[in-house]
N, C-alpha and C. Protein backbone atom coordinates (compact mmCIF):
# COMPACT_ATOMS: atom_id res chain seq x y z
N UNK A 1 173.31 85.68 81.92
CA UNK A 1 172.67 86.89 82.38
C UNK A 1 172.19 86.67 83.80
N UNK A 2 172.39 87.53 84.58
CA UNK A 2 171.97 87.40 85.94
C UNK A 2 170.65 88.41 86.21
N UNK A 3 169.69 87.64 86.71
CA UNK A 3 168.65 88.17 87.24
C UNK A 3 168.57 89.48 88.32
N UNK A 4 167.58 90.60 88.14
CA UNK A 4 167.86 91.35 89.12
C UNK A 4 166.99 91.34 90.06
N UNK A 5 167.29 90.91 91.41
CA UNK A 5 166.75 90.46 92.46
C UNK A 5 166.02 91.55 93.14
N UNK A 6 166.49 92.68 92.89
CA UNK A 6 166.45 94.18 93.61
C UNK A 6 164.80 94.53 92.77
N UNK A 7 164.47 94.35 92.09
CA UNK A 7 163.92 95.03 90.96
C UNK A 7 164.25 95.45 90.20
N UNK A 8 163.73 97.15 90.06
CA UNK A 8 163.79 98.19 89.15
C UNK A 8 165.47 98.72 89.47
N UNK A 9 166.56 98.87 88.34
CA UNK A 9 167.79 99.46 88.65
C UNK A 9 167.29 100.78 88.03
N UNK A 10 168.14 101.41 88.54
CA UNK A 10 168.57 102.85 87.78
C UNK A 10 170.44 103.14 87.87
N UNK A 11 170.31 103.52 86.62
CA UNK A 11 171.60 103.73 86.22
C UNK A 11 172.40 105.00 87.20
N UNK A 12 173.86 104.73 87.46
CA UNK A 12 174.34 105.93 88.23
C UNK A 12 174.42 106.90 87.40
N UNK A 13 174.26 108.46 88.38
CA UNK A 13 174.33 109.61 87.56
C UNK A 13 176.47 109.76 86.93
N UNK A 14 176.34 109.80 86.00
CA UNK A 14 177.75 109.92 85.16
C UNK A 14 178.59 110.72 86.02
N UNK A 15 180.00 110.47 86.13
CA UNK A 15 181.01 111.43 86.47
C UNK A 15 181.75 111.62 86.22
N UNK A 16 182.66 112.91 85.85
CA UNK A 16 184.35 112.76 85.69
C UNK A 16 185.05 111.79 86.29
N UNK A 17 186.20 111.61 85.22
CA UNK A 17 187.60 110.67 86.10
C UNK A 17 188.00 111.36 87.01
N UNK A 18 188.69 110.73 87.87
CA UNK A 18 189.54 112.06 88.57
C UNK A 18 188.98 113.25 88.96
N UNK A 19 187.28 113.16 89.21
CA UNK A 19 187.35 114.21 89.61
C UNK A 19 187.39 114.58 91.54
N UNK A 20 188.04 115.68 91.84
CA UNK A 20 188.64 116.45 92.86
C UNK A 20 187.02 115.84 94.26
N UNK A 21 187.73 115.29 95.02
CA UNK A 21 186.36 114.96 96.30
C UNK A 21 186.90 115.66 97.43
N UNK A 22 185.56 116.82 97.91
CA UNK A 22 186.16 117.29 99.47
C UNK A 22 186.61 115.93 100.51
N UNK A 23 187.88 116.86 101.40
CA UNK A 23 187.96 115.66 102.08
C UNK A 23 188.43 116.96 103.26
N UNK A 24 188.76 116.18 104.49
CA UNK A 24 188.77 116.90 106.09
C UNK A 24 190.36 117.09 105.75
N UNK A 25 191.28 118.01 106.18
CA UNK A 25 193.05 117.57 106.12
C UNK A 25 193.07 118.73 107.40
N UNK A 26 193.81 118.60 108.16
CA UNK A 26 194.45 118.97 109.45
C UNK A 26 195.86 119.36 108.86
N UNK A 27 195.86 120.91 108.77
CA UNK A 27 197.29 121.19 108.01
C UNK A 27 197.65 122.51 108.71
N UNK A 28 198.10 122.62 110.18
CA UNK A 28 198.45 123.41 111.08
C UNK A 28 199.74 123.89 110.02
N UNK A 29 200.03 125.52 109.99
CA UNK A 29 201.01 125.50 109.28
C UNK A 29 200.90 125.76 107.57
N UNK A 30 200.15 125.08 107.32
CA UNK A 30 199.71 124.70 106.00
C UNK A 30 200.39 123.87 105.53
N UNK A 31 200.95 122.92 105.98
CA UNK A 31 201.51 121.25 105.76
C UNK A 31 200.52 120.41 105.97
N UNK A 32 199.74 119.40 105.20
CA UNK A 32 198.92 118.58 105.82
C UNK A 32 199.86 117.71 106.83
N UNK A 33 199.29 117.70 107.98
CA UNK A 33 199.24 116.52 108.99
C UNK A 33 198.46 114.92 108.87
N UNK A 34 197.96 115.20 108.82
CA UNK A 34 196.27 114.32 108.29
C UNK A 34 195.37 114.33 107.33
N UNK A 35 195.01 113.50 106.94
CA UNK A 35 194.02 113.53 105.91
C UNK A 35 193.11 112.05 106.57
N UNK A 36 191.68 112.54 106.87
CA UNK A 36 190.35 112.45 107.45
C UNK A 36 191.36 111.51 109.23
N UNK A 37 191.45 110.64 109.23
CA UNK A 37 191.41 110.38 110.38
C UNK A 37 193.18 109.94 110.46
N UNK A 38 193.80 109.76 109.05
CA UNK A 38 194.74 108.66 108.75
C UNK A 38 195.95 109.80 109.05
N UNK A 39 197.27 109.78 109.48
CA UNK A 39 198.25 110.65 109.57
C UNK A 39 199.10 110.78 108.73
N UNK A 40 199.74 111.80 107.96
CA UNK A 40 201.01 111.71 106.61
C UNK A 40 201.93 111.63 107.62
N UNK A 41 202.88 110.61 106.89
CA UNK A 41 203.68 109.61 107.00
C UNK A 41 204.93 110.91 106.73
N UNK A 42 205.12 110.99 105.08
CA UNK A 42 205.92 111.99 104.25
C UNK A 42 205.20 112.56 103.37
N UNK A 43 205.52 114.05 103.65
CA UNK A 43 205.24 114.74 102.05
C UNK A 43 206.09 114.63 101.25
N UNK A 44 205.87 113.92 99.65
CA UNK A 44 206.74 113.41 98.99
C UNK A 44 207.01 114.93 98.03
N UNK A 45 205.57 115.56 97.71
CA UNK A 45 206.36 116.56 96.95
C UNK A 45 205.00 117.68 96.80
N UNK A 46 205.34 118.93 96.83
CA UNK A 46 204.58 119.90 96.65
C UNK A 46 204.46 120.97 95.51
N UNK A 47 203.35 121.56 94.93
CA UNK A 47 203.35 122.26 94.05
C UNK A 47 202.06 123.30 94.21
N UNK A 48 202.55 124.49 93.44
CA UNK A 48 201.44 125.19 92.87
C UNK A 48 201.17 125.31 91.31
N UNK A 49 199.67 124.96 90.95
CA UNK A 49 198.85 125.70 89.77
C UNK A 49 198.15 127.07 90.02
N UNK A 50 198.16 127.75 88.73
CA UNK A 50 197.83 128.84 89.15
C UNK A 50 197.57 128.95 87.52
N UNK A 51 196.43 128.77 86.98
CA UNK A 51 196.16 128.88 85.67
C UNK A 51 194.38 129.88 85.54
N UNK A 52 194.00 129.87 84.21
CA UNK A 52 193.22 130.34 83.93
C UNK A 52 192.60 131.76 84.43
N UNK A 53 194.16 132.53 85.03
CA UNK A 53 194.41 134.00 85.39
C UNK A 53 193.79 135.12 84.53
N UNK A 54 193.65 134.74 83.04
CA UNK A 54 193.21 136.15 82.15
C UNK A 54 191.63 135.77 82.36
N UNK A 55 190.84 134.49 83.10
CA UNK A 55 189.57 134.70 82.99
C UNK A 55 188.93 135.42 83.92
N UNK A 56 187.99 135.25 84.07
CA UNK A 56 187.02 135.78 84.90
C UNK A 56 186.72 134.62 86.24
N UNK A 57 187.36 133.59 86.07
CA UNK A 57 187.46 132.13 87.15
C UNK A 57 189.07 131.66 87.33
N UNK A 58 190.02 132.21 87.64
CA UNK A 58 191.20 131.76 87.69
C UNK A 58 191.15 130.53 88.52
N UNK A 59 192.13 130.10 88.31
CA UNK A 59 192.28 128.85 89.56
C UNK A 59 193.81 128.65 90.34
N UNK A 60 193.69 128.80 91.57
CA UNK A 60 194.73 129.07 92.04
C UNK A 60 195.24 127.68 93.18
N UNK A 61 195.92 126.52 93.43
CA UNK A 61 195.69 125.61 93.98
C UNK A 61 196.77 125.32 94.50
N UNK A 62 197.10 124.85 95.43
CA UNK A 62 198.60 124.30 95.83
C UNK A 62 198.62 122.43 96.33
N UNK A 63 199.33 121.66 95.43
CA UNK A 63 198.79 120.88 95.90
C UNK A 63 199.97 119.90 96.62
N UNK A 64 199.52 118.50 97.32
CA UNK A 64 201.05 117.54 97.71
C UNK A 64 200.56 116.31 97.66
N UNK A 65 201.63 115.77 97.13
CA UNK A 65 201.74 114.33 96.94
C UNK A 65 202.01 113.72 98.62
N UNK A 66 201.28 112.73 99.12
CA UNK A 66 201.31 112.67 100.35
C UNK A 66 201.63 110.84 100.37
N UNK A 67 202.09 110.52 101.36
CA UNK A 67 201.98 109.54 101.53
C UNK A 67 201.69 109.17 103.52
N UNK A 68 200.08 108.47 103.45
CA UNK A 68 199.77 108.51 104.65
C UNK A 68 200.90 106.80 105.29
N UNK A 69 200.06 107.15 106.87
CA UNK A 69 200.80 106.05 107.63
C UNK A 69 200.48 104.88 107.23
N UNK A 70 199.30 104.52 106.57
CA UNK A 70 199.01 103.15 105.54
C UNK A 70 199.82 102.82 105.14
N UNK A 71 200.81 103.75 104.22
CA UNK A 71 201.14 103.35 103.41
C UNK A 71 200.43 103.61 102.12
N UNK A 72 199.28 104.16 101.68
CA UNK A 72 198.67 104.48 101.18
C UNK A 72 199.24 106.17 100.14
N UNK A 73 199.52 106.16 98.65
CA UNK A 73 199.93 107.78 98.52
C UNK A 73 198.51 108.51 98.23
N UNK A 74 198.77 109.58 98.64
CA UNK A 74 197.15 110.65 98.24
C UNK A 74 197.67 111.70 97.76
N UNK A 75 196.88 112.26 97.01
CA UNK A 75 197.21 113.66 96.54
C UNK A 75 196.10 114.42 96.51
N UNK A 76 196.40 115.78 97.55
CA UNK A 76 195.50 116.82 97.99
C UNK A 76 195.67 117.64 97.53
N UNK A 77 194.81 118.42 97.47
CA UNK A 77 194.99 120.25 97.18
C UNK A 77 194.08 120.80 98.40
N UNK A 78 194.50 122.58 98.27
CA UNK A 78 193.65 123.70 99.16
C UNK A 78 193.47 124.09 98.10
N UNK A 79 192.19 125.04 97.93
CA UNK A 79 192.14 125.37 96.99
C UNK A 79 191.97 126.94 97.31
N UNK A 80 192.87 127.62 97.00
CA UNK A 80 193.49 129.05 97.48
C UNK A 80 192.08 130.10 97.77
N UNK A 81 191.20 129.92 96.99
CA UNK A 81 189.92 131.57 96.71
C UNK A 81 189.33 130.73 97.88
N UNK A 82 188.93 129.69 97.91
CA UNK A 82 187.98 128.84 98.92
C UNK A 82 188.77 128.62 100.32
N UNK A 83 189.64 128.15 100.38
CA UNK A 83 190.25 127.73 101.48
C UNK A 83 190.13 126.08 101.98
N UNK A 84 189.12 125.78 100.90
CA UNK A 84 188.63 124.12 100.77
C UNK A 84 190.03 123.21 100.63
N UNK A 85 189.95 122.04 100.85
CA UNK A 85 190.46 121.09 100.15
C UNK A 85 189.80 119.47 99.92
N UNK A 86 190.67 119.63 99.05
CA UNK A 86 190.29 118.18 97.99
C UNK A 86 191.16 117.01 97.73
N UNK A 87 190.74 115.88 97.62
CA UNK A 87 191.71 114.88 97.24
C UNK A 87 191.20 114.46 96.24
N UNK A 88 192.35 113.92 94.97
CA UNK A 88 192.71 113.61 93.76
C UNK A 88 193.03 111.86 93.86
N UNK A 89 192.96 111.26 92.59
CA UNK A 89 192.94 110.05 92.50
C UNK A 89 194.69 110.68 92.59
N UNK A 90 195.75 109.43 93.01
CA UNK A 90 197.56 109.75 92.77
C UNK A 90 197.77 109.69 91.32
């Protein structure tokens, strides 16, 4: 058992897997270019969801599998009612 040097911990507040984090994307066109500072390399593949239409909260999203100049793959969405976007664990 390791001692806690800090003191008093408190536990982190719980979160979804996977869940969706704003992020900055530079998508002149509506192609991302960028995502926060890093440049896409290739868009490997693009899609739209468009579910939960008979509610009263549809969700309308378009999203792409990206792969930045890292080398790194990401997967973003806009999110159509907002105009936001988000990145997804790949």
């Amino acid at each position: 058992m390791v001692a806690n040097p800090g003191g008093e911990s408190r536990p982190r507040p719980a979160r979804r897997l996977n869940e969706p984090r704003p992020v900055a994307v530079a998508a002149p066109g509506g192609i991302p270019e960028r995502v926060g500072p890093v440049a896409v390399a290739h868009v490997r593949e693009e899609w739209l969801i468009a579910e939960r239409w008979w509610t009263g909260r549809p969700v309308r999203r378009r999203y792409f599998e990206l792969v930045l100049e890292t080398g790194e793959n990401a997967v973003v969405f806009r999110d159509e009612a907002s105009g936001r976007w988000f990145r997804q664990r790949a």
